[in-house]
N, C-alpha and C. Protein backbone atom coordinates (compact mmCIF):
# COMPACT_ATOMS: atom_id res chain seq x y z
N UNK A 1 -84.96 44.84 87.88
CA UNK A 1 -85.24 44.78 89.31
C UNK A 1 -85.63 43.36 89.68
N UNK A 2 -85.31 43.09 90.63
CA UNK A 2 -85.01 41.30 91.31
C UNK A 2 -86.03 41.45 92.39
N UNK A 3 -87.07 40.90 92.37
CA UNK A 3 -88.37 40.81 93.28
C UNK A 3 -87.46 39.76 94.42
N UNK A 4 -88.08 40.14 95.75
CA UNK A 4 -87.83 39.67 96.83
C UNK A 4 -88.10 38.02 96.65
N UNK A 5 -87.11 37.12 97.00
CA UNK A 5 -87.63 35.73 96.93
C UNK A 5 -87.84 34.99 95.41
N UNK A 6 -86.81 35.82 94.73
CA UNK A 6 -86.63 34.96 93.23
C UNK A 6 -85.38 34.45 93.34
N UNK A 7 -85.03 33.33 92.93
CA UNK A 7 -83.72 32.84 93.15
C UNK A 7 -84.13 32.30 91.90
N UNK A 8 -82.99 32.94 90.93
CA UNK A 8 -82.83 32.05 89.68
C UNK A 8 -81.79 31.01 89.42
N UNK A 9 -81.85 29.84 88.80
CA UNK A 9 -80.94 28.97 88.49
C UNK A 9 -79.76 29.21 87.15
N UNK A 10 -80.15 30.12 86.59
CA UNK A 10 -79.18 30.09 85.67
C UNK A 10 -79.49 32.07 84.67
N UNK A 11 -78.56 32.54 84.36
CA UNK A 11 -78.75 33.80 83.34
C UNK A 11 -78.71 33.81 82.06
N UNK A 12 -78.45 34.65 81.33
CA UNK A 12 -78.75 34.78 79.99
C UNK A 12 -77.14 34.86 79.76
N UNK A 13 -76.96 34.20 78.37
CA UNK A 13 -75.55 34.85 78.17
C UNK A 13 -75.13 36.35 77.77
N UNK A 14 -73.53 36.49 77.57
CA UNK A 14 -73.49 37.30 77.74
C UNK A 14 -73.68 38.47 76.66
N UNK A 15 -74.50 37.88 75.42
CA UNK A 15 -74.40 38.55 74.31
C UNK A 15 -76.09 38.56 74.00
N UNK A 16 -76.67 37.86 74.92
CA UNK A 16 -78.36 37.57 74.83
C UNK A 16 -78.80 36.82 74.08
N UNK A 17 -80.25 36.65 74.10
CA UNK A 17 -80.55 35.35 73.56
C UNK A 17 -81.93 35.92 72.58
N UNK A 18 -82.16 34.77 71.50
CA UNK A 18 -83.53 35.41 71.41
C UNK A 18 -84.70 34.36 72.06
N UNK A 19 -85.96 34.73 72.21
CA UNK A 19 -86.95 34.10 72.83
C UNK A 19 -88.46 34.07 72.32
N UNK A 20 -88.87 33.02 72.41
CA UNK A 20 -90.36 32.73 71.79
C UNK A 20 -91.19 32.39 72.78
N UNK A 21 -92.74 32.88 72.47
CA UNK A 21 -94.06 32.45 72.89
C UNK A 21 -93.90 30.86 73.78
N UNK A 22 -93.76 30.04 72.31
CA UNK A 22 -94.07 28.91 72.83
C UNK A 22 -92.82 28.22 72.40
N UNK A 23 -92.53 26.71 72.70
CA UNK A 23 -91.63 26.06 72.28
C UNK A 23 -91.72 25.96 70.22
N UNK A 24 -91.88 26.93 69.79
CA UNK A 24 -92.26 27.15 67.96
C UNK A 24 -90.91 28.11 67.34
N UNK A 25 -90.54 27.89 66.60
CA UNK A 25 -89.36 29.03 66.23
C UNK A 25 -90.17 29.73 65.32
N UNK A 26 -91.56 29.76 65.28
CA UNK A 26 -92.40 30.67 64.42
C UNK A 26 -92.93 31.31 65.18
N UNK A 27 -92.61 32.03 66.64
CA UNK A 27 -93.35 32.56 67.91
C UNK A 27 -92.55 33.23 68.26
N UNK A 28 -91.71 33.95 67.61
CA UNK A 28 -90.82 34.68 68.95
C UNK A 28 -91.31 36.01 69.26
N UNK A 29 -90.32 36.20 70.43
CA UNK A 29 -91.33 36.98 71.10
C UNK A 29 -89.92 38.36 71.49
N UNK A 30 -89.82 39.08 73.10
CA UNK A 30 -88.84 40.21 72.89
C UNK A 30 -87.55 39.50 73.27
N UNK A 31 -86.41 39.59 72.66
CA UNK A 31 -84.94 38.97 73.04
C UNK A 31 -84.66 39.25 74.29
N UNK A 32 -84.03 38.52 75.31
CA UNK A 32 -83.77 38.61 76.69
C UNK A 32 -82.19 39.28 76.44
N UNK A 33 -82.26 40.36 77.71
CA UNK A 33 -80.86 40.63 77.68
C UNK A 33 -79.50 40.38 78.10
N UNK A 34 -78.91 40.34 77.69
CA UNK A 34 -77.24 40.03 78.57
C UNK A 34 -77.13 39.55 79.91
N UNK A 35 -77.19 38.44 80.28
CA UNK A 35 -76.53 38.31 81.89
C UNK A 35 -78.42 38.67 82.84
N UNK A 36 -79.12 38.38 81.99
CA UNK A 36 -80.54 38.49 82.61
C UNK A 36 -80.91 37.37 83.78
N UNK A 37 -80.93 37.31 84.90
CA UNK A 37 -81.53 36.12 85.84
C UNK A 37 -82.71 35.91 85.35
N UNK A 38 -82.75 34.46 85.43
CA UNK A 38 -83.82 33.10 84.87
C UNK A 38 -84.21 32.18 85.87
N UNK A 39 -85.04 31.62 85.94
CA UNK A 39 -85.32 30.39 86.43
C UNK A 39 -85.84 29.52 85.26
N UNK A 40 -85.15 28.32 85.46
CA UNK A 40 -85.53 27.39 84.23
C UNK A 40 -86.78 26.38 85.13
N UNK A 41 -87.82 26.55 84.42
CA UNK A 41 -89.21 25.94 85.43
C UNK A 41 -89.06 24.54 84.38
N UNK A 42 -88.65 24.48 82.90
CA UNK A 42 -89.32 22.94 82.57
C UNK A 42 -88.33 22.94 81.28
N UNK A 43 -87.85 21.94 80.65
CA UNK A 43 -86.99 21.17 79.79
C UNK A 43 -88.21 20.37 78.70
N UNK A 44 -88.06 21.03 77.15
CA UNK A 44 -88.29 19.54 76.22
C UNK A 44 -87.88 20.02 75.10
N UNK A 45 -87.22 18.47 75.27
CA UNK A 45 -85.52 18.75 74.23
C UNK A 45 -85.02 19.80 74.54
N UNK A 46 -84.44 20.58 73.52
CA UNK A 46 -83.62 21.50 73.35
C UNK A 46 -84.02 22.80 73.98
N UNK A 47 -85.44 23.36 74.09
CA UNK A 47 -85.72 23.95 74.61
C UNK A 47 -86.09 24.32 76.19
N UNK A 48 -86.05 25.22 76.65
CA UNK A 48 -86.61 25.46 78.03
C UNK A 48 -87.35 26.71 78.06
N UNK A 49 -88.23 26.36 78.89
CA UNK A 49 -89.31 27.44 79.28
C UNK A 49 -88.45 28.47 80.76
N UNK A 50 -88.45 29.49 80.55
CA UNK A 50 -87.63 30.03 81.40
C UNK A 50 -88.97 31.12 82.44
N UNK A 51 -88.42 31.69 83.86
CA UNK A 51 -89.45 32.60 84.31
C UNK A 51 -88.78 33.61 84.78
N UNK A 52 -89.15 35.03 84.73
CA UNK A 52 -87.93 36.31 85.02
C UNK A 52 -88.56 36.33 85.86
N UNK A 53 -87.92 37.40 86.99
CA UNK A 53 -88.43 37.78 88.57
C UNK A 53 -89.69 38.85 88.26
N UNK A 54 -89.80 39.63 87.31
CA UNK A 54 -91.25 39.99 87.34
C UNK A 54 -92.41 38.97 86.82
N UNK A 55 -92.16 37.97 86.58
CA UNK A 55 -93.40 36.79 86.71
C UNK A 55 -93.81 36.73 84.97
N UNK A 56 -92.72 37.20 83.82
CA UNK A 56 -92.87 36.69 82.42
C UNK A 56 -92.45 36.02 82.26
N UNK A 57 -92.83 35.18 81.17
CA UNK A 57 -92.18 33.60 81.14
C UNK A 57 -92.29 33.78 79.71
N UNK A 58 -90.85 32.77 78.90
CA UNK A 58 -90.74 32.73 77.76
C UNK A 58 -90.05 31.45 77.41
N UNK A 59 -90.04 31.19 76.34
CA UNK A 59 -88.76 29.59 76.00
C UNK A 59 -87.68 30.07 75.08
N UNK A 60 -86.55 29.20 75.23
CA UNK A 60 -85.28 29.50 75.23
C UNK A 60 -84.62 28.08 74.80
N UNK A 61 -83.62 28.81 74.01
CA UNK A 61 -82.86 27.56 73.29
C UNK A 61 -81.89 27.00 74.94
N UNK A 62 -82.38 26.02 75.42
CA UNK A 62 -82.07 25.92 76.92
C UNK A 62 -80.68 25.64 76.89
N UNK A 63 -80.27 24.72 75.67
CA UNK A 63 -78.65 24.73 75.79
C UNK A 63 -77.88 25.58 75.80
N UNK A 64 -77.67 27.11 76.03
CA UNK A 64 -77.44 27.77 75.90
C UNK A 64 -77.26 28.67 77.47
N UNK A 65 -78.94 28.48 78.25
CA UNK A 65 -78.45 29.57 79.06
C UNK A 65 -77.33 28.59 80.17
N UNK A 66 -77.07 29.65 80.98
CA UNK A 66 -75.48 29.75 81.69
C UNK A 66 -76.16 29.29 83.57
N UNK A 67 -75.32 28.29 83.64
CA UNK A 67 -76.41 28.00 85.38
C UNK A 67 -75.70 28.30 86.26
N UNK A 68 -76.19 29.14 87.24
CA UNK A 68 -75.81 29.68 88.51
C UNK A 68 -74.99 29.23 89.48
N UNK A 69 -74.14 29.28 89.48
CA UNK A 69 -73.47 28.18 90.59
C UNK A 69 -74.40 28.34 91.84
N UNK A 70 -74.27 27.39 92.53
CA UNK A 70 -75.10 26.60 93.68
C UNK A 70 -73.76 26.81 94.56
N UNK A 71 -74.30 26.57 95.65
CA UNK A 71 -72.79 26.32 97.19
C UNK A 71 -72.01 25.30 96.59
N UNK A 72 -70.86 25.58 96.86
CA UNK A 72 -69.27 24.90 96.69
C UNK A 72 -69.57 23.20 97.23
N UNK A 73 -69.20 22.18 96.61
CA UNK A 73 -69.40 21.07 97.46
C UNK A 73 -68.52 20.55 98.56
N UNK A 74 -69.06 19.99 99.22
CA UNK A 74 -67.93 19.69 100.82
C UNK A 74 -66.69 19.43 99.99
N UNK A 75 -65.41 19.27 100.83
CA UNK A 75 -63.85 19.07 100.14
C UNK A 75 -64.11 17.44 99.51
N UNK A 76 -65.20 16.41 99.84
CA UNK A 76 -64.77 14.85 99.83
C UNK A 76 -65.98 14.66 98.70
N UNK A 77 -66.71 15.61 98.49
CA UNK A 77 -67.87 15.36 97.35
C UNK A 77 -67.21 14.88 96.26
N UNK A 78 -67.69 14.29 95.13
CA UNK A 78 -67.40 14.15 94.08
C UNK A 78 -67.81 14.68 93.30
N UNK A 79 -67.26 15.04 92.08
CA UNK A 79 -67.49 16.11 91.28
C UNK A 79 -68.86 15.65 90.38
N UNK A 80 -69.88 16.77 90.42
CA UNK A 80 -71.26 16.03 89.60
C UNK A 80 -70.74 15.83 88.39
N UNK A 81 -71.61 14.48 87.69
CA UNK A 81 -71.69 14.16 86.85
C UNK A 81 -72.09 14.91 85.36
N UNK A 82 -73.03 16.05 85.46
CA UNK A 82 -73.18 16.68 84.65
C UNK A 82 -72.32 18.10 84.00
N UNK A 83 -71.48 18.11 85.03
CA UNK A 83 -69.98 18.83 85.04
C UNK A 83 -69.09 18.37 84.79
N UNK A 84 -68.92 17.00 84.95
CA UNK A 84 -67.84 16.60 84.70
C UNK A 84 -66.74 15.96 83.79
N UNK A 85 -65.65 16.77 83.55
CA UNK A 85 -65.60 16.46 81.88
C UNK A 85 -64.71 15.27 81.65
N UNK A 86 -64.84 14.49 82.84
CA UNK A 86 -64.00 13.03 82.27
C UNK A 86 -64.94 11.87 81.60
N UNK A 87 -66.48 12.12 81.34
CA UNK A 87 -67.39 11.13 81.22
C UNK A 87 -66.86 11.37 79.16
N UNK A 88 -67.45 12.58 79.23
CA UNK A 88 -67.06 13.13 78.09
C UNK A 88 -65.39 13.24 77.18
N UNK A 89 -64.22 13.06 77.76
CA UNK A 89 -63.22 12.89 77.58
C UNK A 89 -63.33 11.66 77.36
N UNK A 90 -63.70 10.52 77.73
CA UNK A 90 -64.21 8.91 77.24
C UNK A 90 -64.17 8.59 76.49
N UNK A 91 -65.41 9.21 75.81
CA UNK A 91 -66.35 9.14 75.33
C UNK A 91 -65.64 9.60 73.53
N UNK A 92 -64.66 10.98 73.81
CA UNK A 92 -63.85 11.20 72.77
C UNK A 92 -63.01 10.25 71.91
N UNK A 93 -62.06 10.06 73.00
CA UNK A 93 -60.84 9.15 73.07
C UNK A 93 -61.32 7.76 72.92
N UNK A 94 -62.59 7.44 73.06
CA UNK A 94 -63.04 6.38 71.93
C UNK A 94 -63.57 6.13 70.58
N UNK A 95 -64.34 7.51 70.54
CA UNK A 95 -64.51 7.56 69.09
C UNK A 95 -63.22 7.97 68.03
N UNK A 96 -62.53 8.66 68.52
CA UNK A 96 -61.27 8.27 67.88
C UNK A 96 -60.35 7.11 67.92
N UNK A 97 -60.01 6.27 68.78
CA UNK A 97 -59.74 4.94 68.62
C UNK A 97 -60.57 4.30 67.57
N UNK A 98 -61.24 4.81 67.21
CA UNK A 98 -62.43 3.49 66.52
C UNK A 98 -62.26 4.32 64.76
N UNK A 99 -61.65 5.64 64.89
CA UNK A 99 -61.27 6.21 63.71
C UNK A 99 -60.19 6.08 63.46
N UNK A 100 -59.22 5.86 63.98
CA UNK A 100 -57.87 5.38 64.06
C UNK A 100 -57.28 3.90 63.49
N UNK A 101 -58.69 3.56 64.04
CA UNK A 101 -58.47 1.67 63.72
C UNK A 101 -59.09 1.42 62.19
N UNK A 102 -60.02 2.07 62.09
CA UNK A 102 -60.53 2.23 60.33
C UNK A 102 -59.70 2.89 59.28
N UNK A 103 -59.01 3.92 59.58
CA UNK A 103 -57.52 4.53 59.00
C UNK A 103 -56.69 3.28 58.89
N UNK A 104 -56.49 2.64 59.76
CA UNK A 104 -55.53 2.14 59.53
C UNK A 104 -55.74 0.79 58.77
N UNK A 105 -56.72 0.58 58.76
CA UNK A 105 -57.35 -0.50 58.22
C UNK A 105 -57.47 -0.30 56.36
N UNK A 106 -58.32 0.72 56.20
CA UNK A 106 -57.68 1.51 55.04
C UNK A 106 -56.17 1.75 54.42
N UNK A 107 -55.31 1.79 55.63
CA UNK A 107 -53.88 2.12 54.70
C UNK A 107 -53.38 0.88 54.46
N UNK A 108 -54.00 -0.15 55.15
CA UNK A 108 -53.42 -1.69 54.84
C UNK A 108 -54.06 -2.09 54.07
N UNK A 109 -55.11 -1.92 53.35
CA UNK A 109 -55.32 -2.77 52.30
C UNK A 109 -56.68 -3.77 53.16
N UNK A 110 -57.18 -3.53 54.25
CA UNK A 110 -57.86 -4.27 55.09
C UNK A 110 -58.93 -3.80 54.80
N UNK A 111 -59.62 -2.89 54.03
CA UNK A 111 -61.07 -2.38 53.59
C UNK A 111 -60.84 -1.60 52.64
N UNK A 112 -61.94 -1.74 52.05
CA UNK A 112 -62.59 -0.43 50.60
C UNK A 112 -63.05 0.66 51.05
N UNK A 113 -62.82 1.60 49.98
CA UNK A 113 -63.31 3.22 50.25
C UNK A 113 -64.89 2.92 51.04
N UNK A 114 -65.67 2.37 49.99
CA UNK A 114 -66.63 2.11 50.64
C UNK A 114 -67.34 1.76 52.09
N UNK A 115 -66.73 0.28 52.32
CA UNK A 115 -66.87 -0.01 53.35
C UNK A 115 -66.20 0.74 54.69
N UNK A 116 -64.84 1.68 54.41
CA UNK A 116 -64.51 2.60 55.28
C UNK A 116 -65.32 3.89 55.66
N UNK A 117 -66.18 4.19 54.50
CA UNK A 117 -67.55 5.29 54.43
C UNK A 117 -68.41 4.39 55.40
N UNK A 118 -68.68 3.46 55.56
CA UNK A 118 -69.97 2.73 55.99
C UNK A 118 -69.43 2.89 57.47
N UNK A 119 -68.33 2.14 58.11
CA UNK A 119 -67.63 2.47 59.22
C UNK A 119 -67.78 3.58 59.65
N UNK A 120 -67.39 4.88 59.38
CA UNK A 120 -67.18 5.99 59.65
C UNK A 120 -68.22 7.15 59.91
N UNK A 121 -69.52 6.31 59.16
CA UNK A 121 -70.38 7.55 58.85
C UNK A 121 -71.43 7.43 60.87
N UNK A 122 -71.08 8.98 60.62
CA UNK A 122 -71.92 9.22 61.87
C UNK A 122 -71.07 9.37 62.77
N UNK A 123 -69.67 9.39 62.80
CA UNK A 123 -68.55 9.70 63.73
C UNK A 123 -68.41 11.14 63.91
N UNK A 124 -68.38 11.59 64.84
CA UNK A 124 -68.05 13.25 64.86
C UNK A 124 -67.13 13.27 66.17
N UNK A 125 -66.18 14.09 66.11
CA UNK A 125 -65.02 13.79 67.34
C UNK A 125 -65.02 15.67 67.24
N UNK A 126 -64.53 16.00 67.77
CA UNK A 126 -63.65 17.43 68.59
C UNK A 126 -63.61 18.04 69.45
N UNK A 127 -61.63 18.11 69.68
CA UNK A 127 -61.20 18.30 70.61
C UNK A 127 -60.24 19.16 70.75
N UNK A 128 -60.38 20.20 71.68
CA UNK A 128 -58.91 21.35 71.47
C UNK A 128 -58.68 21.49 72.50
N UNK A 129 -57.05 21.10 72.88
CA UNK A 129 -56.58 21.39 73.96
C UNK A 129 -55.23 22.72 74.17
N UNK A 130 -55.56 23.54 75.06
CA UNK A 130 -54.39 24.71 75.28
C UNK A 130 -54.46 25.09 76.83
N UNK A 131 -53.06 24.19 76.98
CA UNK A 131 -53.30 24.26 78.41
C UNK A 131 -53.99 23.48 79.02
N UNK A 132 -54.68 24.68 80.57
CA UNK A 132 -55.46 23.75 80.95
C UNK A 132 -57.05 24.00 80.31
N UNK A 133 -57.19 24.52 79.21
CA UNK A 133 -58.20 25.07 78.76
C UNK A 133 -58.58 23.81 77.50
N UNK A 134 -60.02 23.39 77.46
CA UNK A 134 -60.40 22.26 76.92
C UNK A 134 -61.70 22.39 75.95
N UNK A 135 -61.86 22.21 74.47
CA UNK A 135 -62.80 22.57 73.96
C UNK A 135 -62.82 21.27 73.53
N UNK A 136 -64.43 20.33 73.80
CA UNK A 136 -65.24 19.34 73.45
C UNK A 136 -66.53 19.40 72.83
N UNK A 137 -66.53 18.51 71.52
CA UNK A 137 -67.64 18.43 70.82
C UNK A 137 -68.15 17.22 71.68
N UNK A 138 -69.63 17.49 71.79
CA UNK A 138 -70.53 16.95 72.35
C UNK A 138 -71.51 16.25 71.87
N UNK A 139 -71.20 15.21 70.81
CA UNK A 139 -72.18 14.74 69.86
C UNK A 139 -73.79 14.70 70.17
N UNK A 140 -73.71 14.11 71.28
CA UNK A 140 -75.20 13.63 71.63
C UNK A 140 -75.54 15.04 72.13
N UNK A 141 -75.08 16.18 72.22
CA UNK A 141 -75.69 17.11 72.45
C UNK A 141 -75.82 18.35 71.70
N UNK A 142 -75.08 17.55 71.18
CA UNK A 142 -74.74 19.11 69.42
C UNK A 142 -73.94 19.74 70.13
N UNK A 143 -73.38 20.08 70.65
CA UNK A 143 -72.87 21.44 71.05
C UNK A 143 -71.52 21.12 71.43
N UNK A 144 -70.36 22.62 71.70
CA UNK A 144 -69.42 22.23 72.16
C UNK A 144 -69.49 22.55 73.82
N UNK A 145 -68.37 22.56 74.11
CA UNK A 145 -68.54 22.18 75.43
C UNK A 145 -67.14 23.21 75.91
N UNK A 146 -67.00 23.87 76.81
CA UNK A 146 -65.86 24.62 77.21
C UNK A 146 -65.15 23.81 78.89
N UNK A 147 -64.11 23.70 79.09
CA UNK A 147 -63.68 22.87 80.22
C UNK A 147 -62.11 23.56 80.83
N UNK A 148 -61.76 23.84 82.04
CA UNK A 148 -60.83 24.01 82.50
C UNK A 148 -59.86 23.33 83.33
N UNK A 149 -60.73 21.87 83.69
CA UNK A 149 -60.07 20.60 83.88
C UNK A 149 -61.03 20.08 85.23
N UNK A 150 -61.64 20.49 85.49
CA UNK A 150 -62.86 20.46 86.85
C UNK A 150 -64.27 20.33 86.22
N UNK A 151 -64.62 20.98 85.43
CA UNK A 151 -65.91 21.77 85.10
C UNK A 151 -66.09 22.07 83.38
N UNK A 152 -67.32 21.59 83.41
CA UNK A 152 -67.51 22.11 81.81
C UNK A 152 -68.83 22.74 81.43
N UNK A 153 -68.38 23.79 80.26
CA UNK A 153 -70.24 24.96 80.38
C UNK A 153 -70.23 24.81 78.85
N UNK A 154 -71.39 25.08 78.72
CA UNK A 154 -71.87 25.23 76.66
C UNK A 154 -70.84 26.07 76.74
N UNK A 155 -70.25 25.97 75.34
CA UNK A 155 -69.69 26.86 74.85
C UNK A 155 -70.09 27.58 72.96
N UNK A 156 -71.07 26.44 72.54
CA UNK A 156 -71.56 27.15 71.45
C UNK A 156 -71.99 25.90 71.19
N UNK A 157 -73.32 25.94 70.11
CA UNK A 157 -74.20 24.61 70.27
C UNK A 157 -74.15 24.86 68.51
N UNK A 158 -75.14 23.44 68.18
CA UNK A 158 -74.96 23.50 66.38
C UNK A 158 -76.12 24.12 65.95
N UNK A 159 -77.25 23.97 66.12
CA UNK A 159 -78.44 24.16 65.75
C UNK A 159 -79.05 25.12 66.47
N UNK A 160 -80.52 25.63 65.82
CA UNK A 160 -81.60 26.41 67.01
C UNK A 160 -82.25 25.18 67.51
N UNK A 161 -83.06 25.31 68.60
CA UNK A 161 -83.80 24.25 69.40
C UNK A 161 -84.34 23.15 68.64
N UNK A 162 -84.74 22.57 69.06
CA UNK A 162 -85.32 21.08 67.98
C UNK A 162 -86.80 21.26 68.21
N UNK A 163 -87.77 21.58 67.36
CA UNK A 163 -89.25 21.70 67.41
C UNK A 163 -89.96 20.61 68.18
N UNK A 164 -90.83 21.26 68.45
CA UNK A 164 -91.55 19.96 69.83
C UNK A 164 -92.62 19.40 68.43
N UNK A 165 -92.75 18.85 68.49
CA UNK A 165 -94.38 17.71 67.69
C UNK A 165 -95.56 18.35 67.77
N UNK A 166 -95.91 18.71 69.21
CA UNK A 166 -97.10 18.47 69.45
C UNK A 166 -97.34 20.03 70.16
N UNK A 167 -96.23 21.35 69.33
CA UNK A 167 -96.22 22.11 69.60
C UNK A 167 -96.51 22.44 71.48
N UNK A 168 -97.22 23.67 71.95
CA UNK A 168 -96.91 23.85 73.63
C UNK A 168 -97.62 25.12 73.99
N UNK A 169 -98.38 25.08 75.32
CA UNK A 169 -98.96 26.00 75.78
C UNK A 169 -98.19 27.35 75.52
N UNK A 170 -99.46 28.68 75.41
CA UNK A 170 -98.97 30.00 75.43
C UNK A 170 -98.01 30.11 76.82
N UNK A 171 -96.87 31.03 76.42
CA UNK A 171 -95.47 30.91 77.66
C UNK A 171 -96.43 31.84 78.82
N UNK A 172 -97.24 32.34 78.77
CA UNK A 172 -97.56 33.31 79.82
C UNK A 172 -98.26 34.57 78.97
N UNK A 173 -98.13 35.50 79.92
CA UNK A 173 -98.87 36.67 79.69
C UNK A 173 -98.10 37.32 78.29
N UNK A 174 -98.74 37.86 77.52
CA UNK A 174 -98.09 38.65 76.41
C UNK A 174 -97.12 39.91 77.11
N UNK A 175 -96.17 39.77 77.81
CA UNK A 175 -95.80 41.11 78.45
C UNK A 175 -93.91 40.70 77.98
N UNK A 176 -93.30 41.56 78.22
CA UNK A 176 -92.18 41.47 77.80
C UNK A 176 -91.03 40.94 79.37
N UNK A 177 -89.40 40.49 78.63
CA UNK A 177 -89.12 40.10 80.00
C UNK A 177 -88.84 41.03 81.46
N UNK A 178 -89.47 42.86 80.79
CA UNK A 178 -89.28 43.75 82.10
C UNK A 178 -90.22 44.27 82.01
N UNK A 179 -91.16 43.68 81.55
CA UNK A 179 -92.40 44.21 81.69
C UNK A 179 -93.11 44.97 80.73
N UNK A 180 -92.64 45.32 79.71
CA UNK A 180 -93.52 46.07 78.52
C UNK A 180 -93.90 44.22 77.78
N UNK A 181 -95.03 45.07 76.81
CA UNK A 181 -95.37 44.15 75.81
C UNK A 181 -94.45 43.55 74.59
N UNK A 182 -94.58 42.20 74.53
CA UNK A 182 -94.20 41.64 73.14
C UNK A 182 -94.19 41.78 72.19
N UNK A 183 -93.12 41.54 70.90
CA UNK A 183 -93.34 41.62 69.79
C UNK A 183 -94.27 41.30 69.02
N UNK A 184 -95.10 40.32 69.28
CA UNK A 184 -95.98 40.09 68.38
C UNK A 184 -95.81 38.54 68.09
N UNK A 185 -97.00 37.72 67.27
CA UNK A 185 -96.39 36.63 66.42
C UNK A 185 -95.62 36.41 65.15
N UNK A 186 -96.15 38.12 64.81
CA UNK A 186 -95.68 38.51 63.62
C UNK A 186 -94.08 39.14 63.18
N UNK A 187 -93.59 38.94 64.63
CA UNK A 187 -92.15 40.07 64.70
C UNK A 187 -91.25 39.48 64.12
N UNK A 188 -90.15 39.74 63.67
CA UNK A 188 -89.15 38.82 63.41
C UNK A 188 -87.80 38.81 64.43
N UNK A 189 -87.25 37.97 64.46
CA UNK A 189 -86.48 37.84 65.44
C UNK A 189 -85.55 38.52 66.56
N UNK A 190 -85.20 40.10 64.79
CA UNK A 190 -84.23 41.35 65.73
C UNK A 190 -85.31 42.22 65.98
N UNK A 191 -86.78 41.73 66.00
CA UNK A 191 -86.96 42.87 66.25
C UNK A 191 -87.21 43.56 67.71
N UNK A 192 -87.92 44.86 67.56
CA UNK A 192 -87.98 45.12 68.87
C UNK A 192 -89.31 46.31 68.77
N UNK A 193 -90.09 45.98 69.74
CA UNK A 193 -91.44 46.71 69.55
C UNK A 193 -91.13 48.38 70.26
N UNK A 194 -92.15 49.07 69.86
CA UNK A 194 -92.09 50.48 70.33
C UNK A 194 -93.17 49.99 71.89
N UNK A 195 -92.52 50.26 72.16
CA UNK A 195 -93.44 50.12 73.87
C UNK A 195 -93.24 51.47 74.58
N UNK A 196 -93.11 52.24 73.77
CA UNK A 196 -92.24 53.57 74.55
C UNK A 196 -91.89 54.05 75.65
N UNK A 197 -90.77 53.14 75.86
CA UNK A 197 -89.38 53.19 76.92
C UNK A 197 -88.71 52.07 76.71
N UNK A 198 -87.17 52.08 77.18
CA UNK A 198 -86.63 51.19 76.78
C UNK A 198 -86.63 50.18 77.42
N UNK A 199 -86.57 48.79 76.20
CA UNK A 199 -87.23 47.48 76.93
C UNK A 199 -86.37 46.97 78.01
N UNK A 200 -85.15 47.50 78.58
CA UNK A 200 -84.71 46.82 79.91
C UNK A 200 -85.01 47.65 80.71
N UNK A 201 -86.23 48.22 80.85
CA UNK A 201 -86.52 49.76 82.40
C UNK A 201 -88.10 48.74 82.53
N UNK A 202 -88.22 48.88 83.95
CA UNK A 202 -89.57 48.84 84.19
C UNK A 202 -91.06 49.50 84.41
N UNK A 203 -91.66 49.63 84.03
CA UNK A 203 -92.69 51.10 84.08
C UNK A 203 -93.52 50.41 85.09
N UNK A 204 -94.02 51.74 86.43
CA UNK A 204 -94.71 50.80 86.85
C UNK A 204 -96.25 51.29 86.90
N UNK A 205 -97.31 50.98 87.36
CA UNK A 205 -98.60 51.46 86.57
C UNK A 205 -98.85 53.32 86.86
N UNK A 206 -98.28 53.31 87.55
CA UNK A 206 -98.29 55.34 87.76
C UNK A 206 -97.42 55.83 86.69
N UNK A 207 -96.69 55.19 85.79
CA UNK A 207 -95.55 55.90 85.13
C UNK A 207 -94.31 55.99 85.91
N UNK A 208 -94.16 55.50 86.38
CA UNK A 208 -92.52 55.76 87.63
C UNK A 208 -92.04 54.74 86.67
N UNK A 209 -90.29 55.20 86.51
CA UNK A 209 -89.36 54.12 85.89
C UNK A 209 -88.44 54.04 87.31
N UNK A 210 -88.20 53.02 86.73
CA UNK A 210 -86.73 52.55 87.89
C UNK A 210 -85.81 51.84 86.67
C-alpha cells in the first residue's frame, strides 16, 4: 500500500534485492520485493539507503535499484548525461584502441611479453552489440550496463556493495519493508522471519490485513 504523497524515485528489481540495517554486509535485514517503490534518500559508494512509503528504511546495493522515469524531456533537450550511452561508448572504443595498439606492437616484435603485461594490466573492455540492443562494461563502475541506443540502465554489476570505513547509523526502526519486524542481526541473507503473516501484507494495529 502507497501512502498518500510518496513519490518514489526508483523500484526494486524485478527478481528483488537483499537488504541490510546499515551500510555492513554483516546486517542484513528482510529482502525487499520485486518491483517494490523506493525512494533513494542518500548514496555512499555503492550503497544506498533507501525509504518505503510506510516510513522503513533500509540500504541497498544502490547500483542495482531501477529509477523511475521522471517527465519526458522537451523535443530540443539534450539527452542527460547520466543516460547517456555515447560518454560511455568513448570511453570503450578507446580502451580498445590502446589494446589494439599493444597487440600489435607485440606481433611486431616492438615489445616483450612482459612489458605487454605491464601495458595491459588494468584494461577491462566489454561490449555486445545485437541490433539496436547494446551491452557495456562499465569499468569505473563495475557493472554492465544495458542500452537501446538513447538510454542506458544497470544491467548486472560485479560485486556486493563496497563496505563503508567508518561503518553508518541504524537504517531506522527495526520493522520490516511492509511493516512486520526484521530478521535480526543474526539472520542470514535468505532468510525470512516468522512474523505471522506474509511479509508483503500489511497488518494494521487492530489486526486488519490489506
Amino acid at each position: 500500500m502507497t501512502h498518500p504523497g510518496f513519490r518514489p524515485t526508483h523500484v526494486v528489481p524485478q527478481q528483488g534485492m537483499p537488504a541490510w540495517e546499515t551500510p555492513d554486509p554483516d546486517r542484513p535485514t528482510v529482502p525487499l520485493d520485486p518491483l517494490l517503490p523506493v525512494r533513494l534518500v542518500e548514496r555512499r559508494g555503492d550503497w544506498g539507503h533507501v525509504l518505503c512509503s510506510n516510513g522503513w528504511s533500509a540500504w541497498v546495493d544502490g547500483r542495482c535499484l531501477v529509477a523511475v522515469p521522471q517527465d519526458p524531456p522537451l523535443p530540443d533537450d539534450p539527452l542527460a548525461t547520466t543516460a547517456d550511452p555515447r560518454p560511455l561508448l568513448g570511453r570503450t572504443e578507446q580502451a580498445l584502441a590502446r589494446y589494439r595498439a599493444a597487440v600489435e606492437e607485440l606481433a611486431t616484435g616492438g615489445l616483450d611479453g612482459e612489458t605487454f603485461r605491464r601495458r595491459t594490466r588494468g584494461l577491462r573492455i566489454g561490449a555486445v552489440v545485437d541490433g539496436e540492443s547494446v551491452w557495456l562494461y562499465d569499468p569505473a563502475q563495475h557493472r554492465w550496463v544495458y542500452g537501446d541506443g538513447s538510454r542506458l540502465s544497470t544491467y548486472a554489476v560485479d560485486d556486493p556493495p563496497a563496505a563503508v570505513r567508518d561503518g553508518g547509523p541504524d537504517a531506522g526502526p527495526h520493522a520490516g519493508p511492509h511493516g512486520g519486524p526484521d530478521a535480526g542481526p543474526d539472520a542470514g541473507p535468505d532468510s525470512v522471519p516468522d512474523i505471522g503473516h506474509a511479509p508483503t501484507r500489511v497488518v494494521t494495529p487492530d489486526g486488519e490485513r490489506r
